[in-house]
N, C-alpha and C. Protein backbone atom coordinates (compact mmCIF):
# COMPACT_ATOMS: atom_id res chain seq x y z
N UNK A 1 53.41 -20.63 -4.51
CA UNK A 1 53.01 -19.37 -5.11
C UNK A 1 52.00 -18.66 -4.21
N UNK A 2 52.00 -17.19 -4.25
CA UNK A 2 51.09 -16.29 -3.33
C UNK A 2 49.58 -16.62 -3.83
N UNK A 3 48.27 -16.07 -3.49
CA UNK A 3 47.76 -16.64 -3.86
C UNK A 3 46.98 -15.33 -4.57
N UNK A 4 46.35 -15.27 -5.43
CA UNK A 4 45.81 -14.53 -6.90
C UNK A 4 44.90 -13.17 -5.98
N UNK A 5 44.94 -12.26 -5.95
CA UNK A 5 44.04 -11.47 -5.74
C UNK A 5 43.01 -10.67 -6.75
N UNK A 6 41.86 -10.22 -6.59
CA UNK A 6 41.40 -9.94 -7.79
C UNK A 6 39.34 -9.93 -8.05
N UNK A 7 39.19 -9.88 -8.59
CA UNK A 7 37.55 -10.37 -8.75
C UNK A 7 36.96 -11.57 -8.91
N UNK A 8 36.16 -12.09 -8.47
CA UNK A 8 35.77 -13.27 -8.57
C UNK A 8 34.34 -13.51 -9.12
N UNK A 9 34.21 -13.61 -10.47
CA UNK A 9 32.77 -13.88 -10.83
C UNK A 9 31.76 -15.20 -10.14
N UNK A 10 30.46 -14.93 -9.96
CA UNK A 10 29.29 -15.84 -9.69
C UNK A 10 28.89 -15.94 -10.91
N UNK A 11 28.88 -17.13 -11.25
CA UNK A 11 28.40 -17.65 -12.57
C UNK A 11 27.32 -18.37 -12.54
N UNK A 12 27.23 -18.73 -11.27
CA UNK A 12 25.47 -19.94 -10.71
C UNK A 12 24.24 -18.46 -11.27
N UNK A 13 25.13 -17.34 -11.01
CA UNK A 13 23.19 -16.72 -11.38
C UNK A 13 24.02 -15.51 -12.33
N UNK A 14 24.95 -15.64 -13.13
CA UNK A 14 24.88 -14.61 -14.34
C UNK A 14 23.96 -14.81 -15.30
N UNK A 15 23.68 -14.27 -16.03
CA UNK A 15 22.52 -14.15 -17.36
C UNK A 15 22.93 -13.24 -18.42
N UNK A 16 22.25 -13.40 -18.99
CA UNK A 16 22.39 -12.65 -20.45
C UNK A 16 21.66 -12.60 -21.36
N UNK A 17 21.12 -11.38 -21.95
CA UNK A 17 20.22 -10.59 -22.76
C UNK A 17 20.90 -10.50 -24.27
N UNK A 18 19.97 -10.48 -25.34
CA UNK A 18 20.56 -10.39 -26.53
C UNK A 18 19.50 -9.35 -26.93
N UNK A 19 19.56 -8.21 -27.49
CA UNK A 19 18.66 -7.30 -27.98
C UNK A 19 18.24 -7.68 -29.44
N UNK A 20 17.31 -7.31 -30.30
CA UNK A 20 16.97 -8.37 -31.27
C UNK A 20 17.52 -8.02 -32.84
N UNK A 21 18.31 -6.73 -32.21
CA UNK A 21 19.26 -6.48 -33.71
C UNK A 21 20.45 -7.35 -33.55
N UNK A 22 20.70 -7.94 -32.25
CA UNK A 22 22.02 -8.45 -32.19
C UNK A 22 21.55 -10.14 -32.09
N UNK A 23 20.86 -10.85 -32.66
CA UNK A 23 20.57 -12.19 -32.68
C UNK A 23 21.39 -13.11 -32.84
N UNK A 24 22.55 -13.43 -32.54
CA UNK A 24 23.56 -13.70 -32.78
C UNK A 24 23.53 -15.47 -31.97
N UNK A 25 23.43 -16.58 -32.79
CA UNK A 25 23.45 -18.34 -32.18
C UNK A 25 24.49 -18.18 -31.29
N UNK A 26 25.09 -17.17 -30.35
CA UNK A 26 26.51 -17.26 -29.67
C UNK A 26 25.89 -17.59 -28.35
N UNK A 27 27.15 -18.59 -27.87
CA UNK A 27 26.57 -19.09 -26.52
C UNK A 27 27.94 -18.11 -25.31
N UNK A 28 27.47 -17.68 -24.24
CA UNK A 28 28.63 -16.99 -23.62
C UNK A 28 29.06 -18.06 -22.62
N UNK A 29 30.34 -17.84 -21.89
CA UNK A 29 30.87 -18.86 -21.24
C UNK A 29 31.66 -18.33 -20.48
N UNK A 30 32.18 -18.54 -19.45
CA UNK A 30 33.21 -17.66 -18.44
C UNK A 30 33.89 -19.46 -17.76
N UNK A 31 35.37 -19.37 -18.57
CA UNK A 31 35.57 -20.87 -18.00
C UNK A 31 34.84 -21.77 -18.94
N UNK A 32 34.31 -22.49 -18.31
CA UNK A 32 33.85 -23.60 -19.25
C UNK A 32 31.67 -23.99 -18.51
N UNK A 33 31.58 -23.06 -18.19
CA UNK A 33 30.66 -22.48 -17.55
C UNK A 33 30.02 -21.53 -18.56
N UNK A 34 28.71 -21.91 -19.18
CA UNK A 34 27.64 -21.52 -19.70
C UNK A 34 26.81 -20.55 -19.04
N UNK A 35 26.80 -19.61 -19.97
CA UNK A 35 25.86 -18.47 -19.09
C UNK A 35 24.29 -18.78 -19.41
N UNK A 36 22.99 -18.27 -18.74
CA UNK A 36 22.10 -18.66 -19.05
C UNK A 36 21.47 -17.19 -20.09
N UNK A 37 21.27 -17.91 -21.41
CA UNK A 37 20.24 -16.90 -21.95
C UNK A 37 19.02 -16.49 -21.95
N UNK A 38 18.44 -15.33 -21.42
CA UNK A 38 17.19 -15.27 -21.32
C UNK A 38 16.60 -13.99 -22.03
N UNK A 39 15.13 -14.11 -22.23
CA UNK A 39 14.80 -12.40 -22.82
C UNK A 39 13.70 -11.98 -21.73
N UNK A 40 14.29 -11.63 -20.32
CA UNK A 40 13.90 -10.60 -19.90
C UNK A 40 15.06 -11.06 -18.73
N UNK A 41 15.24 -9.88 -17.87
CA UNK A 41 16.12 -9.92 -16.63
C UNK A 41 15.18 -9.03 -15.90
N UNK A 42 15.34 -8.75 -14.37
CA UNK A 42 15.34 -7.96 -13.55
C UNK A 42 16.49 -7.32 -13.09
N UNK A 43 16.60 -5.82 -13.32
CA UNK A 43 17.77 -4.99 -13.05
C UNK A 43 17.46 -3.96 -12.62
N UNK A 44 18.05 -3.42 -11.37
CA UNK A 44 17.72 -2.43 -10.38
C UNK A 44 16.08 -2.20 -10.05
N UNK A 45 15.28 -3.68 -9.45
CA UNK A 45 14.24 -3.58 -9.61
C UNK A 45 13.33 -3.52 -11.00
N UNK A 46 14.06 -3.38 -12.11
CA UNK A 46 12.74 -3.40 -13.28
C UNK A 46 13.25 -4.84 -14.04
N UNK A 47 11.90 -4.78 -14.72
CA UNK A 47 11.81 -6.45 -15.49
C UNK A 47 12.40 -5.36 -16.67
N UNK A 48 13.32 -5.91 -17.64
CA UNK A 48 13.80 -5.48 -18.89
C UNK A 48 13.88 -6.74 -19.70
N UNK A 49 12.87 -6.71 -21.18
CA UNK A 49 12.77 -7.30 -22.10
C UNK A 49 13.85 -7.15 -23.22
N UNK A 50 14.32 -8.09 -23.57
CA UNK A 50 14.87 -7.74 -25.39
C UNK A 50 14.18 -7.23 -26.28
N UNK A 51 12.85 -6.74 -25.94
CA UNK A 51 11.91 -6.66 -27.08
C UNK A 51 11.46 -4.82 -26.38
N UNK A 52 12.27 -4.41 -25.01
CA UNK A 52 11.96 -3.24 -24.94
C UNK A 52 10.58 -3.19 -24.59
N UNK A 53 9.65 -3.83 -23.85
CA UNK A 53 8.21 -3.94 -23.52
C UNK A 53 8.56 -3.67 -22.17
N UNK A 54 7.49 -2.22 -22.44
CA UNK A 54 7.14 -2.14 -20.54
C UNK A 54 5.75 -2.82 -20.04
N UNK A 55 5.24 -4.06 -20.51
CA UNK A 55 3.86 -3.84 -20.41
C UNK A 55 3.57 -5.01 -19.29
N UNK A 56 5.07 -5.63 -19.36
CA UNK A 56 5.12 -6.93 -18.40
C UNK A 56 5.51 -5.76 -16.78
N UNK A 57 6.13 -5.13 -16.97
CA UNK A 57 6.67 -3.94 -15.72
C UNK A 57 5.31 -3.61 -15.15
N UNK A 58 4.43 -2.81 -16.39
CA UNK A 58 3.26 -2.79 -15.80
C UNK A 58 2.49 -3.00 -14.73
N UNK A 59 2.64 -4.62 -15.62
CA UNK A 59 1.12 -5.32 -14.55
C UNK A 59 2.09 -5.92 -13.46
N UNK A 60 3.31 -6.19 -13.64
CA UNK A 60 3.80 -6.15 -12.46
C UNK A 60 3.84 -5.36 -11.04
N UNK A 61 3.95 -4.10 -11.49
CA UNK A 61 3.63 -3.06 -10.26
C UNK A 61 2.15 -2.62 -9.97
N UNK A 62 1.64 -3.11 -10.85
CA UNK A 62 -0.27 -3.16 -10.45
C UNK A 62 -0.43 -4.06 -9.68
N UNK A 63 0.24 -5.45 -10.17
CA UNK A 63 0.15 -6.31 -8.85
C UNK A 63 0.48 -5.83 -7.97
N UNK A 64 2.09 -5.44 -7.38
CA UNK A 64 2.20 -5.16 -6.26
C UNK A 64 1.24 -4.35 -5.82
N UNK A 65 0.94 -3.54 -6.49
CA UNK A 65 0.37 -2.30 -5.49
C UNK A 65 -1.22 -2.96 -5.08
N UNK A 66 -1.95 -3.45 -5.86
CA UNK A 66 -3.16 -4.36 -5.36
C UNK A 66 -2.73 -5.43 -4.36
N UNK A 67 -1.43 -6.01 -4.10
CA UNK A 67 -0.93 -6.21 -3.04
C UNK A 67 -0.84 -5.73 -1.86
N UNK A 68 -0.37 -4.72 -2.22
CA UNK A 68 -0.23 -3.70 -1.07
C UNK A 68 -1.86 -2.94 -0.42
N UNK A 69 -2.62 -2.87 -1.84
CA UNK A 69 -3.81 -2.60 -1.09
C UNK A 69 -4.37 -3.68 -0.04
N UNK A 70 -4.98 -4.79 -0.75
CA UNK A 70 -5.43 -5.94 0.07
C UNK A 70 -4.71 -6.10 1.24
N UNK A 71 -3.58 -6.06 1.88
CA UNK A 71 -3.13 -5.61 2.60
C UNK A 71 -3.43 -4.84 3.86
N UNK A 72 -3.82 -4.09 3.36
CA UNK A 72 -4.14 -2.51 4.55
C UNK A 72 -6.11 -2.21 4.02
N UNK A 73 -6.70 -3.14 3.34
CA UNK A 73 -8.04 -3.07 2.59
C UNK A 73 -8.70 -2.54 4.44
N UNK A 74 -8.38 -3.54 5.57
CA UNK A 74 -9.03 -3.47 6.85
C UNK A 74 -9.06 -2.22 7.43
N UNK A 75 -7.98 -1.43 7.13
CA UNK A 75 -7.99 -0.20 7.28
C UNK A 75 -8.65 1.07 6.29
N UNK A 76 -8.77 0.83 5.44
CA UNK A 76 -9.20 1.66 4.64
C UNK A 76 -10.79 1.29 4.54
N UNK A 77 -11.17 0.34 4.90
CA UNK A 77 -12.59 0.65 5.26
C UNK A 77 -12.85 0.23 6.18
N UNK A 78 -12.87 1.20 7.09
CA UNK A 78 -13.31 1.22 8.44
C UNK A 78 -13.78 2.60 8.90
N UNK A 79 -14.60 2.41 9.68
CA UNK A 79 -14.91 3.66 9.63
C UNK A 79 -14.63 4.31 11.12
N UNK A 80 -13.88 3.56 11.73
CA UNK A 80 -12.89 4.56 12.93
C UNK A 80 -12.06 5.73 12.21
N UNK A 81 -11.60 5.58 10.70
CA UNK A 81 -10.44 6.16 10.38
C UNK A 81 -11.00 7.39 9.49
N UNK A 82 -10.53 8.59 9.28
CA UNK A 82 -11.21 9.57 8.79
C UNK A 82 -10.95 9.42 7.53
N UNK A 83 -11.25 10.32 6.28
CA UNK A 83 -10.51 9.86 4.97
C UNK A 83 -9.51 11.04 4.92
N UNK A 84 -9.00 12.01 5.48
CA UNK A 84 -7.29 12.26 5.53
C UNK A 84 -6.54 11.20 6.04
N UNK A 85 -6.94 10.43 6.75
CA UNK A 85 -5.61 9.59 7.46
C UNK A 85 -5.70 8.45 6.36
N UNK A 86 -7.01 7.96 5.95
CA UNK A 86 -7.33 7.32 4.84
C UNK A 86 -6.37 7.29 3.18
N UNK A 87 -6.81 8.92 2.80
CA UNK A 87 -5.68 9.43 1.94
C UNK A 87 -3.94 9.16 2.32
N UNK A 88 -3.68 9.21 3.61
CA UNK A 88 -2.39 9.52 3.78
C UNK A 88 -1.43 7.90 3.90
N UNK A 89 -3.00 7.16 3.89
CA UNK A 89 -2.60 5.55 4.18
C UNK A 89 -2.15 5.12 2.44
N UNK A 90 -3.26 5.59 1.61
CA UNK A 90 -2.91 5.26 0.21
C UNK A 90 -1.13 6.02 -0.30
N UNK A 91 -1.18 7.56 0.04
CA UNK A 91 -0.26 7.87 -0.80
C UNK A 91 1.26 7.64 0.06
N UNK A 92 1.30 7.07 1.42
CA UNK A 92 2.66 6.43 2.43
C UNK A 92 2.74 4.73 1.82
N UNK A 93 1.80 4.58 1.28
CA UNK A 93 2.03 2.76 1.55
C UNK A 93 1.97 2.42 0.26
N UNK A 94 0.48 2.66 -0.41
CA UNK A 94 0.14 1.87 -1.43
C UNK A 94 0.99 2.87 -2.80
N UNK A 95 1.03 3.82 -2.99
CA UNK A 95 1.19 4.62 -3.67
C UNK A 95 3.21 4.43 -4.51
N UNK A 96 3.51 4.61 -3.17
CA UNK A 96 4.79 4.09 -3.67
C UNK A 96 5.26 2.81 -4.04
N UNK A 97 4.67 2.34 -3.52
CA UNK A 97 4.95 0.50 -4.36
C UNK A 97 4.34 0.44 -5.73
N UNK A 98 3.60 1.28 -6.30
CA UNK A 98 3.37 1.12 -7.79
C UNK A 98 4.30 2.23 -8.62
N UNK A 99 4.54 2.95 -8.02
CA UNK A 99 5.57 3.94 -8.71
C UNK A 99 6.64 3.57 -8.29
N UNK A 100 7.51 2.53 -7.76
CA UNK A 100 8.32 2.26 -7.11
C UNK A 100 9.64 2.17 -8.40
N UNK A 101 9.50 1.24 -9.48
CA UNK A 101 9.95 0.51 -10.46
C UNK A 101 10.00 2.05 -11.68
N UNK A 102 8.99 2.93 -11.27
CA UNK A 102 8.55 3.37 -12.88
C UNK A 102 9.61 4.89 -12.99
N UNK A 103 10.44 4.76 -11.77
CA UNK A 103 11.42 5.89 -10.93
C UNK A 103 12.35 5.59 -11.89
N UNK A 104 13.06 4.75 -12.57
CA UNK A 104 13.95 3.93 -13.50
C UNK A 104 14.17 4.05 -14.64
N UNK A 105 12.41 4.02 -15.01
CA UNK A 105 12.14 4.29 -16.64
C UNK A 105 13.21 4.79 -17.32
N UNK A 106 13.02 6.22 -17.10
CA UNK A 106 13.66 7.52 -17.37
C UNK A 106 15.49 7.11 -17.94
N UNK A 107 15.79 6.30 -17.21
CA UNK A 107 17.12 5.59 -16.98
C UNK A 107 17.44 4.44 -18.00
N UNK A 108 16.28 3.59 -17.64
CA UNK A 108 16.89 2.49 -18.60
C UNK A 108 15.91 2.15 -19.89
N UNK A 109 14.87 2.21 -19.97
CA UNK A 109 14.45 2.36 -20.89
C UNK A 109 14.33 3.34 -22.10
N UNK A 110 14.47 4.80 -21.87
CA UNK A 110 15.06 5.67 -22.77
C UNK A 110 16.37 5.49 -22.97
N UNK A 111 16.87 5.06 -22.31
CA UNK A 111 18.69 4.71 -23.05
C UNK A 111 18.76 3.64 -23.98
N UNK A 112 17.46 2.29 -23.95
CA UNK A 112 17.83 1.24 -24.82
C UNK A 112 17.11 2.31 -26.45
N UNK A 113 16.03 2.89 -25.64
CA UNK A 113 15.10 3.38 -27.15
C UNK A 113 16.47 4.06 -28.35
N UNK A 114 16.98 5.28 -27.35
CA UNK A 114 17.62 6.00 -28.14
C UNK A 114 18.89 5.44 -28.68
């Protein structure tokens, strides 16, 4: 026989979300292969809860971005550097890594609300 063409699921890292009107003891399976249930995923960059909480997203991108400061901290105080180039270091580097995730919102979190 030819041999099957077609899609091929990864099942080592599928997951699955249950929202909390839909609580349902159902276990999913593809094959005989158990999916893993969890209540939060990461999707297109954002953490998404079953419970609809942005508060874990939050402090997530506060981290990064205090990441990102500590980071470049050597530069930003120093005083070779003026504070325009100073400013231009926060809103090129640090600036977008905390708004990075919150670009999304708009997308997926008003679609679960409504």
């Amino acid at each position: 026989m030819g041999k099957e063409v077609g899609l091929e699921e990864n099942t080592e890292d599928a997951k699955y979300m249950v929202m909390p009107w839909c609580q349902e003891n159902q276990s999913m399976n593809v094959g005989n292969k158990p999916f893993e249930r969890v209540e939060q995923l990461k999707y297109l960059g954002t953490t998404l809860t079953n419970q609809n909480c942005i508060h874990e997203e939050i402090k997530s991108s506060l981290k990064s971005g205090n990441a990102c400061y500590h980071s470049v901290q050597n530069l930003l105080s120093s005083i070779l550097l003026s504070k325009n180039i100073k400013t231009e270091i926060y809103r090129t580097i640090i600036l977008p890594v905390v708004l990075y995730a919150f670009a999304n919102w708009s997308l997926t979190f008003a679609r679960n609300i409504g």
